[in-house]
Protein backbone atom coordinates (compact mmCIF):
# COMPACT_ATOMS: atom_id res chain seq x y z
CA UNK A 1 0.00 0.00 0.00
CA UNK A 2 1.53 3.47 -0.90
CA UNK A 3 2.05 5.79 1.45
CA UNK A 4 -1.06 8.59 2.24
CA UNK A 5 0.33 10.88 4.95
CA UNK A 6 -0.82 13.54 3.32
CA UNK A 7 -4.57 12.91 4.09
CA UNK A 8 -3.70 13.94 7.69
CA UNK A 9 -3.29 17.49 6.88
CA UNK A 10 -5.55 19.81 8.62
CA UNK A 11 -6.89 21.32 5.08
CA UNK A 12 -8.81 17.95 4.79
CA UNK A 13 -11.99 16.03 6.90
CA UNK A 14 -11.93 12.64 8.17
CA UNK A 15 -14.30 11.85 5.00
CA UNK A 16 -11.66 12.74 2.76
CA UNK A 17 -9.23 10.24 3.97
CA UNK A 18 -11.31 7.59 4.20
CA UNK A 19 -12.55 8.62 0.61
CA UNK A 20 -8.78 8.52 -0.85
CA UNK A 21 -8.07 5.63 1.43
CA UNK A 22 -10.82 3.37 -0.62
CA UNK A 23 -10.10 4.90 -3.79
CA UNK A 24 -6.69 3.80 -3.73
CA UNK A 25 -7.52 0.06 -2.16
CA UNK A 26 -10.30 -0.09 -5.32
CA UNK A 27 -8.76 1.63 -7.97
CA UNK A 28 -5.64 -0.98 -7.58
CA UNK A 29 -7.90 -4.11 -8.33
CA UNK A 30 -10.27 -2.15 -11.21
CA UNK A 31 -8.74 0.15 -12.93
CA UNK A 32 -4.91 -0.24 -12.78
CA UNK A 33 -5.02 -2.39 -16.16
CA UNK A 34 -7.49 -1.78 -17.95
CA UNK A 35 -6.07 -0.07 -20.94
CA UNK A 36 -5.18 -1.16 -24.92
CA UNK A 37 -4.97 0.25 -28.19
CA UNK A 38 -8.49 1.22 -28.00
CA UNK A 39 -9.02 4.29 -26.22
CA UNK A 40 -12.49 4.75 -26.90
CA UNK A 41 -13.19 1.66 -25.62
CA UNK A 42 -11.19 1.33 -22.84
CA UNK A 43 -12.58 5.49 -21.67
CA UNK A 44 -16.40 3.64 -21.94
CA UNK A 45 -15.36 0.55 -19.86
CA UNK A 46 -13.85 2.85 -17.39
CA UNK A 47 -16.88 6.07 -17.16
CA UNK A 48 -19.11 2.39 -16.61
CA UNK A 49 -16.81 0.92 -14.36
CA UNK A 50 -16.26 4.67 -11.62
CA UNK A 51 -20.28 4.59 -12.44
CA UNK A 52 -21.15 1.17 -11.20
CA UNK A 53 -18.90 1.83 -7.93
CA UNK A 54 -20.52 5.24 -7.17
CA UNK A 55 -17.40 7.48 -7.64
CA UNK A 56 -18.65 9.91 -10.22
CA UNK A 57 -20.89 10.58 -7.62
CA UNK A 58 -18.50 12.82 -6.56
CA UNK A 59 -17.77 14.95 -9.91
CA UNK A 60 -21.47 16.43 -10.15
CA UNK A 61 -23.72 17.73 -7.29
CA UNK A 62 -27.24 18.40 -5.98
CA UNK A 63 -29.81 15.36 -5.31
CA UNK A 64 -27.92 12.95 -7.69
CA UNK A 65 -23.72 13.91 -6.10
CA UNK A 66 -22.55 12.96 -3.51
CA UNK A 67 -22.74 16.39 -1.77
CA UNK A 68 -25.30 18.94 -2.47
CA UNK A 69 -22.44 20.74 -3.66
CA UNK A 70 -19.49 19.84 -5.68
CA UNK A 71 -16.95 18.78 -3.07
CA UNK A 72 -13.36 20.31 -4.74
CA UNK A 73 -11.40 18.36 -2.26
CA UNK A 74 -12.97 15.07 -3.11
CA UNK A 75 -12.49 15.92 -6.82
CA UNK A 76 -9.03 16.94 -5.83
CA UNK A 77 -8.20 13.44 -3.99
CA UNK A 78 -9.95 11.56 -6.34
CA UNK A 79 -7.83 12.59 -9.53
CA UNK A 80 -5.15 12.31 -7.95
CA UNK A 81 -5.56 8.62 -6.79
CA UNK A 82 -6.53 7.61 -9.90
CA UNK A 83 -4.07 9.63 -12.22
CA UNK A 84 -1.23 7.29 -9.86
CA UNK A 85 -3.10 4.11 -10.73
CA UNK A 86 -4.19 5.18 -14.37
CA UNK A 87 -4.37 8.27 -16.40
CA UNK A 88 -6.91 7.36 -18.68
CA UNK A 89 -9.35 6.52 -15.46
CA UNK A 90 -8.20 10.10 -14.36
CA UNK A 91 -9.40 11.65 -17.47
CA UNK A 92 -12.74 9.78 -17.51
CA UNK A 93 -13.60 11.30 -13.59
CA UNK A 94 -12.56 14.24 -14.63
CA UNK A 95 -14.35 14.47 -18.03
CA UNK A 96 -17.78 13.42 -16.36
CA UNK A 97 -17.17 16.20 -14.15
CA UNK A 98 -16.43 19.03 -16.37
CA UNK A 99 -18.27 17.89 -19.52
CA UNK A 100 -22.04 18.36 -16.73
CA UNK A 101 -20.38 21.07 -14.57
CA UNK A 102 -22.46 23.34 -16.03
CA UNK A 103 -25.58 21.32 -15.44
CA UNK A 104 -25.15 20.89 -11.90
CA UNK A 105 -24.20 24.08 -11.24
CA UNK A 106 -26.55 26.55 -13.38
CA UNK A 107 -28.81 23.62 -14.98
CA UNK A 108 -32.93 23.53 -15.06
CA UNK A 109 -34.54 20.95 -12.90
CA UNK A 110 -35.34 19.47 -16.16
CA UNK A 111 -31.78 19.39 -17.25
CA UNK A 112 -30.52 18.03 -13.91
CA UNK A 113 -33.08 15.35 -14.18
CA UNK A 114 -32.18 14.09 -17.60
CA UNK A 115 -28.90 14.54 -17.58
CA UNK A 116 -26.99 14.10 -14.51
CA UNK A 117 -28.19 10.50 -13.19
CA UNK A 118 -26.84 8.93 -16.14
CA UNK A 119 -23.86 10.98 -15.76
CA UNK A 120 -23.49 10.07 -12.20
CA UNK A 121 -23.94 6.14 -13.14
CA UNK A 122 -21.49 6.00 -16.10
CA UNK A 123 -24.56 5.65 -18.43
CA UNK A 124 -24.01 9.05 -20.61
CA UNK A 125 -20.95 10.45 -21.48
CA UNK A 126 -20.37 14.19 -21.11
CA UNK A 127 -17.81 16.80 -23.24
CA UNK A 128 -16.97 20.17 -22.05
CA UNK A 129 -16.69 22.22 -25.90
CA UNK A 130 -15.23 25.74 -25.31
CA UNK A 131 -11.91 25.57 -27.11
CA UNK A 132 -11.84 26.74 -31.02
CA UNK A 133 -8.99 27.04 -33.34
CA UNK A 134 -8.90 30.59 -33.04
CA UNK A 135 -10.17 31.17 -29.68
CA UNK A 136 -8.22 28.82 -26.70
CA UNK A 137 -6.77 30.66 -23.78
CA UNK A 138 -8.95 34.12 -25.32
CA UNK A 139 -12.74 32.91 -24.64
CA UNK A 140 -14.14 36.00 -25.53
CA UNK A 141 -12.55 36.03 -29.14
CA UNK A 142 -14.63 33.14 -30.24
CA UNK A 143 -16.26 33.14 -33.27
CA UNK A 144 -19.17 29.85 -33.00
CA UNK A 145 -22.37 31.59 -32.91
CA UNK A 146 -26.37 30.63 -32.22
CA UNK A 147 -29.26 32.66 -34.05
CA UNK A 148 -32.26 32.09 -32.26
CA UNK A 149 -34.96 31.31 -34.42
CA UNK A 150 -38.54 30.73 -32.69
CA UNK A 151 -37.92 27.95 -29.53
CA UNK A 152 -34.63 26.92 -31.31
CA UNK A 153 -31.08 28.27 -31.33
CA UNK A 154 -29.13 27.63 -34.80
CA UNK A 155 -25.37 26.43 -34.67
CA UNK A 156 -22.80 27.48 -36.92
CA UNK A 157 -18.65 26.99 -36.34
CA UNK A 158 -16.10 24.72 -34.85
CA UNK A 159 -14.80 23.73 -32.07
CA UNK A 160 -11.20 21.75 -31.68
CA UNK A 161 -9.53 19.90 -29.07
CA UNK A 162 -12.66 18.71 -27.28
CA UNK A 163 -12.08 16.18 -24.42
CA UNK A 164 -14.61 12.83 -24.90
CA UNK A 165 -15.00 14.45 -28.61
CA UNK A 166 -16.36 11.43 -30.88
CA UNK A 167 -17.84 9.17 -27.85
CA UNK A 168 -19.54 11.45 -25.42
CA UNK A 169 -23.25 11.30 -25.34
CA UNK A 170 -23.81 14.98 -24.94
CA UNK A 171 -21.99 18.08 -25.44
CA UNK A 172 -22.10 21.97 -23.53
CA UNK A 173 -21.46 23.73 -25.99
CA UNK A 174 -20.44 27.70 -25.90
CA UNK A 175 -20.89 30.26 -28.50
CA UNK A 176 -21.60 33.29 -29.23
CA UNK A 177 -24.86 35.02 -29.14
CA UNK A 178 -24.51 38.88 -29.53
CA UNK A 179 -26.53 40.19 -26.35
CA UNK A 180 -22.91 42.38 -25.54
CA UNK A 181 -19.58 42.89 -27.27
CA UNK A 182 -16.91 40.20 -26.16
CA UNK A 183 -17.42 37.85 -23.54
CA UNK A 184 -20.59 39.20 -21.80
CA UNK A 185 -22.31 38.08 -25.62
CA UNK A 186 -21.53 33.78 -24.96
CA UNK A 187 -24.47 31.75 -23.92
CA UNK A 188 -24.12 27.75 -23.27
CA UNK A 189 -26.02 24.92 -24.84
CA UNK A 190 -26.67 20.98 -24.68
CA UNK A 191 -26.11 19.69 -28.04
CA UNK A 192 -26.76 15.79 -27.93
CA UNK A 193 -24.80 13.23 -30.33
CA UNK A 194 -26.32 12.46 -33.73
CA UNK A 195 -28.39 16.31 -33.48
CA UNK A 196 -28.42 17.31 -37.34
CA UNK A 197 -26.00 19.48 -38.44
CA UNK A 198 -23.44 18.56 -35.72
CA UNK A 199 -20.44 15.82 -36.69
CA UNK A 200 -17.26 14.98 -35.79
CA UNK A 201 -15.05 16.62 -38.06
CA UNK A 202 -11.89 15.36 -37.12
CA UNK A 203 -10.61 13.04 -34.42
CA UNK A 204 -7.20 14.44 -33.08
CA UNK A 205 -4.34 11.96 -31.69
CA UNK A 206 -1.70 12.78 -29.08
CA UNK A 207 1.13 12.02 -27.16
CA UNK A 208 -1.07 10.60 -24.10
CA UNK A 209 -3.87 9.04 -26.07
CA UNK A 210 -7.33 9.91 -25.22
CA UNK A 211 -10.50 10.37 -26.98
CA UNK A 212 -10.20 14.14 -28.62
CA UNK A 213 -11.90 16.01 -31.79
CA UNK A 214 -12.73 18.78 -33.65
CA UNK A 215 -16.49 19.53 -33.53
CA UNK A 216 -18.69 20.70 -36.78
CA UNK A 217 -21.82 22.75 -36.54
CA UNK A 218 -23.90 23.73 -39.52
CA UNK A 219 -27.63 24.70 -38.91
CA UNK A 220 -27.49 22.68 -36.29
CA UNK A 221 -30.90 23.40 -34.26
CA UNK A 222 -31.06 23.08 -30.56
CA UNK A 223 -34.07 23.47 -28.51
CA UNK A 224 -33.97 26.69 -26.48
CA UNK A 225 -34.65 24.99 -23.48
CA UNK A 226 -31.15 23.18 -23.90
CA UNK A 227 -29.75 26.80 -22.89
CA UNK A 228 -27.66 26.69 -19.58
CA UNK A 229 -28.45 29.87 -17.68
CA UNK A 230 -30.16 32.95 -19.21
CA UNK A 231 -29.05 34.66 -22.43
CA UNK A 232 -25.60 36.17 -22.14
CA UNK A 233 -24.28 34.25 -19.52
CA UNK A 234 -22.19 31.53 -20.85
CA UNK A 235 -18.80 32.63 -20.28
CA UNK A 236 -19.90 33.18 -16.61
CA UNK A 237 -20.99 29.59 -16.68
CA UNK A 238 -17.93 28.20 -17.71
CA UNK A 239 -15.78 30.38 -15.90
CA UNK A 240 -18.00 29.44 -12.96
CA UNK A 241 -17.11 25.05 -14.57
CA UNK A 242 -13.74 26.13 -14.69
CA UNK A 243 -13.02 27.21 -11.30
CA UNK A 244 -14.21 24.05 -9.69
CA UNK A 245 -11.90 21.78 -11.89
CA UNK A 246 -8.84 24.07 -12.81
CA UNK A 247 -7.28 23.13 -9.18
CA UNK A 248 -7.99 19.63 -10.10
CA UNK A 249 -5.74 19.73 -12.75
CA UNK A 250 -3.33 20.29 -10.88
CA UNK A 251 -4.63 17.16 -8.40
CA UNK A 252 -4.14 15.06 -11.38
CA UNK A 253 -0.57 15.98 -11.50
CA UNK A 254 0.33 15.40 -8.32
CA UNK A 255 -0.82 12.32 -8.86
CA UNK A 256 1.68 11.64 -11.73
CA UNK A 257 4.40 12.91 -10.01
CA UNK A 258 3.95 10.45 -6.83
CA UNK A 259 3.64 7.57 -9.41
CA UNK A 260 6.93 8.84 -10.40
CA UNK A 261 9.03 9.27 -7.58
CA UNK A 262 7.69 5.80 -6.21
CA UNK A 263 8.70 4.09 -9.38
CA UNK A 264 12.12 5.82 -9.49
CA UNK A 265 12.53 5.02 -5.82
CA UNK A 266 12.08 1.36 -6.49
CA UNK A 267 14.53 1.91 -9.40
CA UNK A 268 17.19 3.48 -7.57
CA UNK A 269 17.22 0.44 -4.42
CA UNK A 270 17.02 -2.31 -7.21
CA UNK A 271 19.61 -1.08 -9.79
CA UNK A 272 22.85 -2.95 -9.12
CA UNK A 273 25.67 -0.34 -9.74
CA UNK A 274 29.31 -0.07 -8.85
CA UNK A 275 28.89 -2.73 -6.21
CA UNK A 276 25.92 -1.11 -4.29
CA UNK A 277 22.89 0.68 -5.99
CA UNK A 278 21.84 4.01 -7.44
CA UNK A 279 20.52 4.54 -3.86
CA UNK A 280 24.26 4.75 -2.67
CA UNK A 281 25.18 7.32 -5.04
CA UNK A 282 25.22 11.09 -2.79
CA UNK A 283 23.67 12.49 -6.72
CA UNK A 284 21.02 9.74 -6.96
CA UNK A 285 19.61 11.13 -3.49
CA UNK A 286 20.00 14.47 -4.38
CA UNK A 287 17.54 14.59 -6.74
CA UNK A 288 15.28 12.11 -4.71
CA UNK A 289 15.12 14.79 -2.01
CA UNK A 290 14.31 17.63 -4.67
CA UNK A 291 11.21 15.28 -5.87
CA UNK A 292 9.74 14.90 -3.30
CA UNK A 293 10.41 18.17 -1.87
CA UNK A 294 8.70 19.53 -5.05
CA UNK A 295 5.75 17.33 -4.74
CA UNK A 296 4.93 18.48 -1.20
CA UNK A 297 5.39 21.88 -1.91
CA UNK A 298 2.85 21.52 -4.75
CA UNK A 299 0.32 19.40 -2.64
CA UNK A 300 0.34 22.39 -0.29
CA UNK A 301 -0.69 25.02 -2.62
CA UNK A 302 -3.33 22.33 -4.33
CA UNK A 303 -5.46 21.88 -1.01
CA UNK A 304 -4.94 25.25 -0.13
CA UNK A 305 -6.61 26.11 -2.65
CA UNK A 306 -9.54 23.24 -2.83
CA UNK A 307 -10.05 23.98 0.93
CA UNK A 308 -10.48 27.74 0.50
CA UNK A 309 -13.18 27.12 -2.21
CA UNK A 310 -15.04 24.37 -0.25
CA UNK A 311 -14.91 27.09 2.31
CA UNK A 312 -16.57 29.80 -0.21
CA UNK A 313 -13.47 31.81 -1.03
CA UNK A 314 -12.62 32.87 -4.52
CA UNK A 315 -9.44 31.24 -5.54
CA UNK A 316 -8.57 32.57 -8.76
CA UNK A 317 -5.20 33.46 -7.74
CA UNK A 318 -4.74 30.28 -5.47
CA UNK A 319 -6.21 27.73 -7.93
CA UNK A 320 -3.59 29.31 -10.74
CA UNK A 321 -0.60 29.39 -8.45
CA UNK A 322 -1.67 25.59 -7.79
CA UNK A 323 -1.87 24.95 -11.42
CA UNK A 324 1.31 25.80 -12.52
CA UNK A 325 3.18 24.64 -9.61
CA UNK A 326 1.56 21.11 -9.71
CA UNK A 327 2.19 20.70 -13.25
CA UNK A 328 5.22 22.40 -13.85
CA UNK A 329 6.85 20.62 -10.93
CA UNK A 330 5.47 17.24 -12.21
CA UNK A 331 7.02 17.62 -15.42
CA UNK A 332 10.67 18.05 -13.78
CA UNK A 333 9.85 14.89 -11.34
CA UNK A 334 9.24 12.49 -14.17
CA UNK A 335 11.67 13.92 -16.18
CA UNK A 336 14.01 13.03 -13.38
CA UNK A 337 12.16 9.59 -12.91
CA UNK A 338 12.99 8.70 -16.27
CA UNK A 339 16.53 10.08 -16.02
CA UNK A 340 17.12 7.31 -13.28
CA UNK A 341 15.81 4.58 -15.70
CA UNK A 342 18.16 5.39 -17.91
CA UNK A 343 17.52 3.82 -21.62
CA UNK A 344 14.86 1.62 -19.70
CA UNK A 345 13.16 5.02 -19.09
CA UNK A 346 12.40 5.76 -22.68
CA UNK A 347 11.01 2.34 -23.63
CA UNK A 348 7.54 2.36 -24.71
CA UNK A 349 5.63 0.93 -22.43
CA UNK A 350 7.09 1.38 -19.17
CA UNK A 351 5.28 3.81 -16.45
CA UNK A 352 7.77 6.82 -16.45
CA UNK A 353 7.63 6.80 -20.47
CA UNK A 354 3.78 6.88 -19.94
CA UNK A 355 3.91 9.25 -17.23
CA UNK A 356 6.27 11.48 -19.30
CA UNK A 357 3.60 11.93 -21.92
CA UNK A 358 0.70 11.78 -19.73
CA UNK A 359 2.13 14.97 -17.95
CA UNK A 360 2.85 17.11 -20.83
CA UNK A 361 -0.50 18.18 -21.89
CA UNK A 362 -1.57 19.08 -18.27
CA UNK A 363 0.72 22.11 -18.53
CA UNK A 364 -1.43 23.53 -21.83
CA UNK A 365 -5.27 22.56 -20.94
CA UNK A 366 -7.56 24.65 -18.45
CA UNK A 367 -4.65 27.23 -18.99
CA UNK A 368 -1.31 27.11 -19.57
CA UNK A 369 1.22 28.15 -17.31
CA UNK A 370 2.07 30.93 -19.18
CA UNK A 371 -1.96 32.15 -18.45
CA UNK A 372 -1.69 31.20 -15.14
CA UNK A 373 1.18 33.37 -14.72
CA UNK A 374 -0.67 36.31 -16.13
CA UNK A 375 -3.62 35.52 -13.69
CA UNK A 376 -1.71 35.31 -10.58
CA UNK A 377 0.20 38.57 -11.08
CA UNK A 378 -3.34 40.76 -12.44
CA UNK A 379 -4.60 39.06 -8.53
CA UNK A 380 -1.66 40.76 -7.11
CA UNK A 381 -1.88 43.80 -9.17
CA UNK A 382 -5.76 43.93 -8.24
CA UNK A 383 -4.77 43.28 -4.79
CA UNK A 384 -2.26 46.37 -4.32
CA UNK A 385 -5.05 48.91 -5.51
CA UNK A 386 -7.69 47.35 -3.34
């Protein structure tokens, strides 16, 4: 059993433990292996598999979640248990999360009811579709836009690099609408698979394999009362999505990282060197001390923040500073993990190769570092005039 002092820290409950304390035990026998060359497959067997055990419970909230609201530090423990066992079972918590974050926090009744159930159980698939080719890290400069014609809202444009994009079940969608110039002008809509006038126009492959695409909208019709909030208030919606899973993000990271420095650890009393082992060697535990010193300082500043917003703080400035930390520091611990392994390390197949490209993306999505940067210095600069 790997080691979970963390869990005592006084940012989380006596729930939490026991939460990431069961995680871990079940997430060792039922998700550690399931992977293969199909990803689609393998991201269905595993939203069905956290469904039938009652953990995606814990990504939406209200009657159907396992909190009335959505519990950040859960989310935050959760990711990161599984993202140790298996990063494709991270992305399909996550993804069920994010892709009906909207829903449960600014949904209908009626959109709650028909949606989130199946969401909680593993039975519907949810994508979060905000990204366009033009418009990433800028939100307000995109350019999909909804007419509204009678009780219907007409699609037109693209969106790229959408998470669950050619097997999720439903899609919130965000575009633009025109009720104000730049972002105050975005409303949000459900746009269900095989809806006319929507395809998949692309699937997209990467380094760490997961289902991705580029979304096609052309007339596409949508009944109005698939809108998520009122008129002109999408970008609040998914800034509101946003701020509950950008810190965990940076969870999922951490949980890379301690995959890392446990396999390297192994590595370094196992490997036979010199007559002793890579242990023995004063450089060897030099940079063992530096990865784990990393990863704590990182886990810090990620329950900080997740305990300041269960508490009902803002954490825009928190959430980014755990962001980049997590996954910038992640990236140098697995870069050092597969230093240790030395031509072992770059072998396709093994964990730290995986974990190498697992990690990489994690510094781009929900904001790159270079964004979070820019966020956590306009917080100060917003600060000193307050």
């Amino acid at each position: 059993m790997r080691e979970l002092q963390h869990l005592d820290w006084p940012f989380l409950e006596e729930r939490h433990g026991i939460l990431a304390s069961e995680l871990d035990t079940w997430a060792r026998e039922h998700v550690a292996h399931i992977h293969g060359p199909d990803v689609d497959a393998a991201c269905r067997t595993l939203v069905r598999t956290l469904g039938g055990a009652g953990w995606l419970r814990n990504a939406i909230g209200g009657a159907w979640g396992e909190q009335e609201t959505i519990d950040t530090r859960a989310i935050c423990l959760i990711r990161e248990t599984l993202a140790y066992h298996n990063g494709l079972a991270d992305f399909a918590f996550a993804m069920q999360g994010l892709g009906s974050g909207a829903i449960s926090l600014q949904g209908t009744n009626e959109q709650k009811e028909k949606w989130l159930p199946r969401v909680a159980r593993g039975e519907a698939i949810a994508a979060f579709a905000l990204s366009e080719p033009d418009a990433g890290s800028d939100v307000a400069g995109m350019q999909c836009a909804a007419r509204v014609e009678g009780d219907h809202a007409i699609l037109d444009g693209e969106k790229t690099w959408i998470s669950n994009g050619g097997i999720a079940d439903f899609y919130v969608v965000f575009c633009r609408t025109g009720e104000a110039p730049g972002a105050r002008g975005i409303s949000a809509f459900i746009v269900e698979a095989g809806t006319p006038g929507f395809e998949i126009a692309e699937r997209i492959e990467v380094i760490a394999p997961h289902p991705l695409a580029r979304l096609k909208f052309t007339n596409c019709r949508v009944p109005l009362s698939n809108r998520i909030g009122a008129a002109g208030e999408g970008f609040k919606v998914a800034m509101r999505t946003l701020d509950v899973f950008r810190t965990s993000v940076a969870a999922a990271a951490l949980g890379f990282a301690r995959r890392a420095l446990d396999e390297a650890l192994q590595r370094a009393t196992s490997r036979k060197m010199f007559n002793g082992t890579l242990a023995d060697f004063q450089l060897t535990q030099a940079k063992l001390a530096q990865m784990a010193t990393t990863i704590d300082s990182a886990a810090l500043l990620v329950y900080r923040a997740a305990w300041m917003r269960d508490e009902g703080a803002t954490v825009t400035k928190e959430a980014a500073m755990a962001k980049m930390a997590a996954t910038e520091g992640a990236q140098q611990v697995i870069d050092a993990a597969v230093q240790m392994f030395g031509g072992l390390g770059v072998k396709s197949g093994e964990t730290v190769e995986q974990l190498y490209r697992e990690i990489r993306s994690l510094r781009i999505y929900e904001g790159a570092t270079e964004v979070q940067q820019l966020i956590i210095a306009r917080e100060l600069l917003k600060e000193l005039k307050e």
